[in-house]
PDB file of N, CA and C in Angstrom:
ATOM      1  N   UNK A   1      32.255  37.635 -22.645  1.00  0.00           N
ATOM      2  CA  UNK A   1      31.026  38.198 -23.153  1.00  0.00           C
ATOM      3  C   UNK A   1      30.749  37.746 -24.587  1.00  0.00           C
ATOM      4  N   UNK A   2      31.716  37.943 -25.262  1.00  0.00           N
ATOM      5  CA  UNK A   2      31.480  37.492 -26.964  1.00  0.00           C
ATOM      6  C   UNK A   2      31.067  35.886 -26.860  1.00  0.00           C
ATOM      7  N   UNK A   3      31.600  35.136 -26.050  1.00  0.00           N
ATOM      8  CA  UNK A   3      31.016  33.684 -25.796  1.00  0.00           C
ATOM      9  C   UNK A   3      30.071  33.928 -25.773  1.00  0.00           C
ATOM     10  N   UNK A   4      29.236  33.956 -24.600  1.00  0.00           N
ATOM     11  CA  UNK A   4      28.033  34.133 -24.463  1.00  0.00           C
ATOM     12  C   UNK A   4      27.001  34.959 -25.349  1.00  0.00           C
ATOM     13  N   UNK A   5      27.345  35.615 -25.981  1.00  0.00           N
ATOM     14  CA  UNK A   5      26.585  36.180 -27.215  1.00  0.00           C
ATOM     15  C   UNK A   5      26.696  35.100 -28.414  1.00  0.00           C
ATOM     16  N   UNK A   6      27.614  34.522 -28.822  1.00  0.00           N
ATOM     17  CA  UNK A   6      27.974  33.839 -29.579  1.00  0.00           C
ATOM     18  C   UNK A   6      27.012  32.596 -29.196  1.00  0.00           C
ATOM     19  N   UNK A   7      27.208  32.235 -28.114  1.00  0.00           N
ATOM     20  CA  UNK A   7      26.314  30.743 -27.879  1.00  0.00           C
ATOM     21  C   UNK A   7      25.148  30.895 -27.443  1.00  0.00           C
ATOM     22  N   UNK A   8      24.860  31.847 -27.116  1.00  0.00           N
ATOM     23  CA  UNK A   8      23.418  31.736 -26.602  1.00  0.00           C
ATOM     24  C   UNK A   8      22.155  33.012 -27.129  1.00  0.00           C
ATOM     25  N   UNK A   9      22.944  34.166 -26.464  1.00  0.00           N
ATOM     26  CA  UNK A   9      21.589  35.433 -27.141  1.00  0.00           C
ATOM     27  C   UNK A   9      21.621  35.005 -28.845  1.00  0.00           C
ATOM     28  N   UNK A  10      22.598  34.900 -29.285  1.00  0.00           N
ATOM     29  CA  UNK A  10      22.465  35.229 -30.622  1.00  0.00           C
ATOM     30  C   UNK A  10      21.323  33.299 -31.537  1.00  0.00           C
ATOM     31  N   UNK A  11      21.703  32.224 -30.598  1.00  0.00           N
ATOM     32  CA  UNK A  11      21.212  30.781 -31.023  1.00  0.00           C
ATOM     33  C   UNK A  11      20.116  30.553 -30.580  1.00  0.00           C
ATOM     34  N   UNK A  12      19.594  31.480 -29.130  1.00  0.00           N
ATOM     35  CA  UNK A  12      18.488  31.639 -28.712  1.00  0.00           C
ATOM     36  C   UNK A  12      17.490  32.478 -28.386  1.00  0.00           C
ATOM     37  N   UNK A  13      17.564  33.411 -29.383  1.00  0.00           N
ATOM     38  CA  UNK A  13      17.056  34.642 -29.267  1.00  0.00           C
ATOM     39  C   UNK A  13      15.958  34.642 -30.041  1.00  0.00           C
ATOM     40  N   UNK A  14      14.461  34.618 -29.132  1.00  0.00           N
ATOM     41  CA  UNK A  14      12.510  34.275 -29.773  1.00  0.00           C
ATOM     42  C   UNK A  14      13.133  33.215 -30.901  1.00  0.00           C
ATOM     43  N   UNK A  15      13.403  32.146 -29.664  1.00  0.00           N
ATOM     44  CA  UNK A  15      13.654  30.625 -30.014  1.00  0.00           C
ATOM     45  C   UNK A  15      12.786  30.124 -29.419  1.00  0.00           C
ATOM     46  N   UNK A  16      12.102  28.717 -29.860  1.00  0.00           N
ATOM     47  CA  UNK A  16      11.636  28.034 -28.968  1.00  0.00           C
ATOM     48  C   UNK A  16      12.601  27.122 -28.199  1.00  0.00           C
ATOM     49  N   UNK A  17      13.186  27.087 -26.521  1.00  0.00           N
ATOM     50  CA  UNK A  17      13.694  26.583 -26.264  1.00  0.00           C
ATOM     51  C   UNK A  17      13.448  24.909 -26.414  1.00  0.00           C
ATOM     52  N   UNK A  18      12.703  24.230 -26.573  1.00  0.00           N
ATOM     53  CA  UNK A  18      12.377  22.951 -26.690  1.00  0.00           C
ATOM     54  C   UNK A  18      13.136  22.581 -27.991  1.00  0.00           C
ATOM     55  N   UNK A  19      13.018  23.577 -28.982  1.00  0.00           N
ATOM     56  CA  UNK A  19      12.999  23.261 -30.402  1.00  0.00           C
ATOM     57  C   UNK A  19      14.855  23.354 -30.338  1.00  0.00           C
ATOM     58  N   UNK A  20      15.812  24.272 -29.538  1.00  0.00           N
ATOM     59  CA  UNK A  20      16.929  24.798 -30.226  1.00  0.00           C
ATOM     60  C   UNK A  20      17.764  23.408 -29.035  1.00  0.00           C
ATOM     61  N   UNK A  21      16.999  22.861 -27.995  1.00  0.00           N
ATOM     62  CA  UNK A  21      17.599  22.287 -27.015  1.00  0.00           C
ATOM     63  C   UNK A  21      17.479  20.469 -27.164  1.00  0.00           C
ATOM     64  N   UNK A  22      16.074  20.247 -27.947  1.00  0.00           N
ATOM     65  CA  UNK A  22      15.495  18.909 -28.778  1.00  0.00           C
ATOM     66  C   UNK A  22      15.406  17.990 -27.355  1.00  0.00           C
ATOM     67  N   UNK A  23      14.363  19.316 -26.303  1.00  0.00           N
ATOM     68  CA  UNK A  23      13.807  18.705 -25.306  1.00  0.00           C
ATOM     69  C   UNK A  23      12.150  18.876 -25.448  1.00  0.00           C
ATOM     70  N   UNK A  24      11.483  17.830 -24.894  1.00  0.00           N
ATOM     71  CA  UNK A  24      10.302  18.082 -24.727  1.00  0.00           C
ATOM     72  C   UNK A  24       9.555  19.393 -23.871  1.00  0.00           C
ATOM     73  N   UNK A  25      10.266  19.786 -22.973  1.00  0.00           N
ATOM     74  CA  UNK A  25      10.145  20.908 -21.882  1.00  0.00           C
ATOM     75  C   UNK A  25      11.349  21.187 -21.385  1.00  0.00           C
ATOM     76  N   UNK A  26      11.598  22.101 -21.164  1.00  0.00           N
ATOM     77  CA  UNK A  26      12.596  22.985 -20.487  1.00  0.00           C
ATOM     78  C   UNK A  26      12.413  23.496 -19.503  1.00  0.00           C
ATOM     79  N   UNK A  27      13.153  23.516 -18.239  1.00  0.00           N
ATOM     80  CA  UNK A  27      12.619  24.269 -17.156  1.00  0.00           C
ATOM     81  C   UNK A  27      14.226  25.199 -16.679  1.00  0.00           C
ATOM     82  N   UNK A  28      13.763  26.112 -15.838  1.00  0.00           N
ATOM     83  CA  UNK A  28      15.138  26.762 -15.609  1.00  0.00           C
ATOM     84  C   UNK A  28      16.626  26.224 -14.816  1.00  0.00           C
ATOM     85  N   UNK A  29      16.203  24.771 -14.156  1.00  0.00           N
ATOM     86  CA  UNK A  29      17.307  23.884 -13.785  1.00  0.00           C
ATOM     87  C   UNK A  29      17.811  23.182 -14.896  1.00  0.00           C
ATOM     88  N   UNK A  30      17.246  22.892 -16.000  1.00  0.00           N
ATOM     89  CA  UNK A  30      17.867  21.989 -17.243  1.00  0.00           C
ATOM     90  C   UNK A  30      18.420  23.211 -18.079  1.00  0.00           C
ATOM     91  N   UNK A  31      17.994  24.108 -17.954  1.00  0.00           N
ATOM     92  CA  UNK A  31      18.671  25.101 -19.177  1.00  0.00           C
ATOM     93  C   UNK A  31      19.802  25.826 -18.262  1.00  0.00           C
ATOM     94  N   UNK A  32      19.820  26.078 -17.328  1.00  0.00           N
ATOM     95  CA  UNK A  32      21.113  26.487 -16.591  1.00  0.00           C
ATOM     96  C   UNK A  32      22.391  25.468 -16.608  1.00  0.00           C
ATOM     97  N   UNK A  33      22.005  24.157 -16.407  1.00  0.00           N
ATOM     98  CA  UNK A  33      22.824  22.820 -16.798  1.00  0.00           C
ATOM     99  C   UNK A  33      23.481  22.753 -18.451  1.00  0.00           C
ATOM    100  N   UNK A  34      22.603  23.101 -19.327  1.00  0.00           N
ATOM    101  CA  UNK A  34      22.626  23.503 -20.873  1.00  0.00           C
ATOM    102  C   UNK A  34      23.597  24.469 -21.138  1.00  0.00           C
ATOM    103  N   UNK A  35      23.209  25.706 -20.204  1.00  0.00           N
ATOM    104  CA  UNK A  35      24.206  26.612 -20.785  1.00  0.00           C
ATOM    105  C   UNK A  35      25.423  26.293 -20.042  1.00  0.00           C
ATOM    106  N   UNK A  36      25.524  26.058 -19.114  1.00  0.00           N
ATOM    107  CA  UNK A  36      26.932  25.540 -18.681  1.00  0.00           C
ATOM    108  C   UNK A  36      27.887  24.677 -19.205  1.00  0.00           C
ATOM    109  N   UNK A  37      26.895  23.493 -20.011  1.00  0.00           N
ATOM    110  CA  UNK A  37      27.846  22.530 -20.944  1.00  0.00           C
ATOM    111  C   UNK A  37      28.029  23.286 -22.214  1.00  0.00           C
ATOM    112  N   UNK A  38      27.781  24.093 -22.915  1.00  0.00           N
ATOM    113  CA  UNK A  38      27.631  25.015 -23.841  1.00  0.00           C
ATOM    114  C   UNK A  38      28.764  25.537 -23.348  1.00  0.00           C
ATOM    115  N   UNK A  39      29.093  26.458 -22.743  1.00  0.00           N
ATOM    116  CA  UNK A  39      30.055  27.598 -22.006  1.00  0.00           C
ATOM    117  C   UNK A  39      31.347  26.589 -21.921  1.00  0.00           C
ATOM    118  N   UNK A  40      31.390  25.455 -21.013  1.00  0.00           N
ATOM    119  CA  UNK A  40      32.583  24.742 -20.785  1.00  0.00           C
ATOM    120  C   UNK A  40      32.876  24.034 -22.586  1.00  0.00           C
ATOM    121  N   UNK A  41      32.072  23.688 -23.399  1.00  0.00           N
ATOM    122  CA  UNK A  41      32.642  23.130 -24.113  1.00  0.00           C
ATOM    123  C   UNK A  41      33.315  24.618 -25.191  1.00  0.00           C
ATOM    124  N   UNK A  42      32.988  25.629 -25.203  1.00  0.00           N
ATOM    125  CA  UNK A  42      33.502  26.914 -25.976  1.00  0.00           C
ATOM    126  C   UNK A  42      34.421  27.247 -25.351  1.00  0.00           C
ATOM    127  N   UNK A  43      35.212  27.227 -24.255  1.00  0.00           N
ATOM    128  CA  UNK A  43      35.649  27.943 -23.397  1.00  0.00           C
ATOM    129  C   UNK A  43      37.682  27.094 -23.963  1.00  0.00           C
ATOM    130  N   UNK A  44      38.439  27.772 -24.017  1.00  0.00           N
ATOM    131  CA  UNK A  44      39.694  27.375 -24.533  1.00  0.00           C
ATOM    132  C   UNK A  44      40.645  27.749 -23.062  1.00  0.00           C
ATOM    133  N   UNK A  45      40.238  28.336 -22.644  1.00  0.00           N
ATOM    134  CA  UNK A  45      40.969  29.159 -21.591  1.00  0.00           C
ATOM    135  C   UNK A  45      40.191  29.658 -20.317  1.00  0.00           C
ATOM    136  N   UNK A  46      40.817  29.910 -19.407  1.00  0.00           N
ATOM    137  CA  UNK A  46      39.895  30.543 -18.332  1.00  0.00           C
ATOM    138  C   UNK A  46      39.080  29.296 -17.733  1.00  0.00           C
ATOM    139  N   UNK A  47      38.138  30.094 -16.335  1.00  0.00           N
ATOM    140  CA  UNK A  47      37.411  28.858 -15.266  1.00  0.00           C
ATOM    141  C   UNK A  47      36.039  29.357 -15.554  1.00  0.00           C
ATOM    142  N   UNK A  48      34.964  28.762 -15.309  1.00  0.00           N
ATOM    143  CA  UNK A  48      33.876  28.764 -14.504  1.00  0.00           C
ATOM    144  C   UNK A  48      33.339  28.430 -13.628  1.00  0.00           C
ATOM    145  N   UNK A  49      33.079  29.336 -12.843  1.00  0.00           N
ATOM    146  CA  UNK A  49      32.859  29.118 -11.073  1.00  0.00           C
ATOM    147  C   UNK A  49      31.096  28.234 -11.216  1.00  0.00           C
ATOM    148  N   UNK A  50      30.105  28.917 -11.966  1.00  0.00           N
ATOM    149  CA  UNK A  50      28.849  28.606 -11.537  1.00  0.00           C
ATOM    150  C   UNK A  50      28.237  29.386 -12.869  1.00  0.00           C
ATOM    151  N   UNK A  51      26.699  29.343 -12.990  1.00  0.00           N
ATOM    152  CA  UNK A  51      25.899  29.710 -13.905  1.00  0.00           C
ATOM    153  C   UNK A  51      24.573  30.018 -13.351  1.00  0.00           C
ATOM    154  N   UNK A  52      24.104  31.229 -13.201  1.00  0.00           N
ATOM    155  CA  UNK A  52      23.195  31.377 -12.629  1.00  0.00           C
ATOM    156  C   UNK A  52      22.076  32.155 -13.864  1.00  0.00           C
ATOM    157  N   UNK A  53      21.049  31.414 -13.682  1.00  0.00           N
ATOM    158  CA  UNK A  53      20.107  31.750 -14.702  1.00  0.00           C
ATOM    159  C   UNK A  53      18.698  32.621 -13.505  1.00  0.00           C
ATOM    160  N   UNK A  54      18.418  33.896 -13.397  1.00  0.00           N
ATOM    161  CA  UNK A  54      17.334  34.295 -12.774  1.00  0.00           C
ATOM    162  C   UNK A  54      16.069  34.330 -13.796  1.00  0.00           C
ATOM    163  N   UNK A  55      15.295  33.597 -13.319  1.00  0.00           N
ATOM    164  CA  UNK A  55      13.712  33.602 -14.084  1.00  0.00           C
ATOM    165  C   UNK A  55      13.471  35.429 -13.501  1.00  0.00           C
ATOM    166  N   UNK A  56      12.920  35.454 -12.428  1.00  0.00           N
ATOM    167  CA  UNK A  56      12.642  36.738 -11.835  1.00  0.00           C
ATOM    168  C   UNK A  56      13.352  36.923 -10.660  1.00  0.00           C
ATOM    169  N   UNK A  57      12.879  37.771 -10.060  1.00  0.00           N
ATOM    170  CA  UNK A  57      13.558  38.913  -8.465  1.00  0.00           C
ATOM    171  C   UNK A  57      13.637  37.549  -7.365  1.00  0.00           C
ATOM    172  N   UNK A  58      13.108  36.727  -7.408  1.00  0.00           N
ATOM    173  CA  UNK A  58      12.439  35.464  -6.384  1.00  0.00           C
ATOM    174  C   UNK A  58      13.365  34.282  -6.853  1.00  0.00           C
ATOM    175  N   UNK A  59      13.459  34.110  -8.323  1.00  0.00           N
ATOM    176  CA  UNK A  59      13.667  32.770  -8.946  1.00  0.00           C
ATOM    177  C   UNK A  59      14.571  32.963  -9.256  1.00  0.00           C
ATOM    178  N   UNK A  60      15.527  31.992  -9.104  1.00  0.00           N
ATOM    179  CA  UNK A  60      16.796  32.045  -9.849  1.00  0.00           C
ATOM    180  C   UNK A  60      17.429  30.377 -10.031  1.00  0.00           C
ATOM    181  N   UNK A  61      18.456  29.552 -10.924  1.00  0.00           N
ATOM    182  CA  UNK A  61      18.593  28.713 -10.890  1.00  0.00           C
ATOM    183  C   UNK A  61      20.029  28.325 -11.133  1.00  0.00           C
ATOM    184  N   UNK A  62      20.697  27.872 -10.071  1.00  0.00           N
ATOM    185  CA  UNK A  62      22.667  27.987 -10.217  1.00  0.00           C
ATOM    186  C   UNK A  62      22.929  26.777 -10.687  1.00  0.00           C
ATOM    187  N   UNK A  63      23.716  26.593 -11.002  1.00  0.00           N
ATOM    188  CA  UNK A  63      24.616  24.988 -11.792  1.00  0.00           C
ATOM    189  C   UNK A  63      26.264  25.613 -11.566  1.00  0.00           C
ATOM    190  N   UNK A  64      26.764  24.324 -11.130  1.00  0.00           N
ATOM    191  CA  UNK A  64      28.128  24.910 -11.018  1.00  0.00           C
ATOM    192  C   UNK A  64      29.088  22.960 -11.289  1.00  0.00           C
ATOM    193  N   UNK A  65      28.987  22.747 -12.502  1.00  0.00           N
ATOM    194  CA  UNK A  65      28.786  21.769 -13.080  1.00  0.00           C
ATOM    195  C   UNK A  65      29.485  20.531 -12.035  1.00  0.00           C
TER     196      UNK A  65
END
């Protein structure tokens, strides 16, 4: 949990993702890919199975690198 606060709510929080990622557009398959290389490169210990980013109830977008 502190990872993920650490790398992301706290670096991307009423960010412009384009601006914090130094992409032209972002969509929820490239930023699920993003946070996953983010996560594996912080990560000292322990696995990650997958990364699932839900836009809404319908949308959702997995990476499992």
């Amino acid at each position: 949990d502190r990872l993920v606060q650490d790398t992301f709510v706290k670096s991307f929080d009423k960010q412009d993702l384009r601006q914090v990622l130094s992409m032209p557009a972002v969509n929820g398959e490239f930023l699920a890919q993003a946070i996953w290389t983010r996560l594996i490169n912080g990560m000292s210990d322990g696995r990650l199975h997958n990364v699932r980013l839900a836009q809404t109830r319908d949308l959702s977008f997995d990476y499992a690198g």
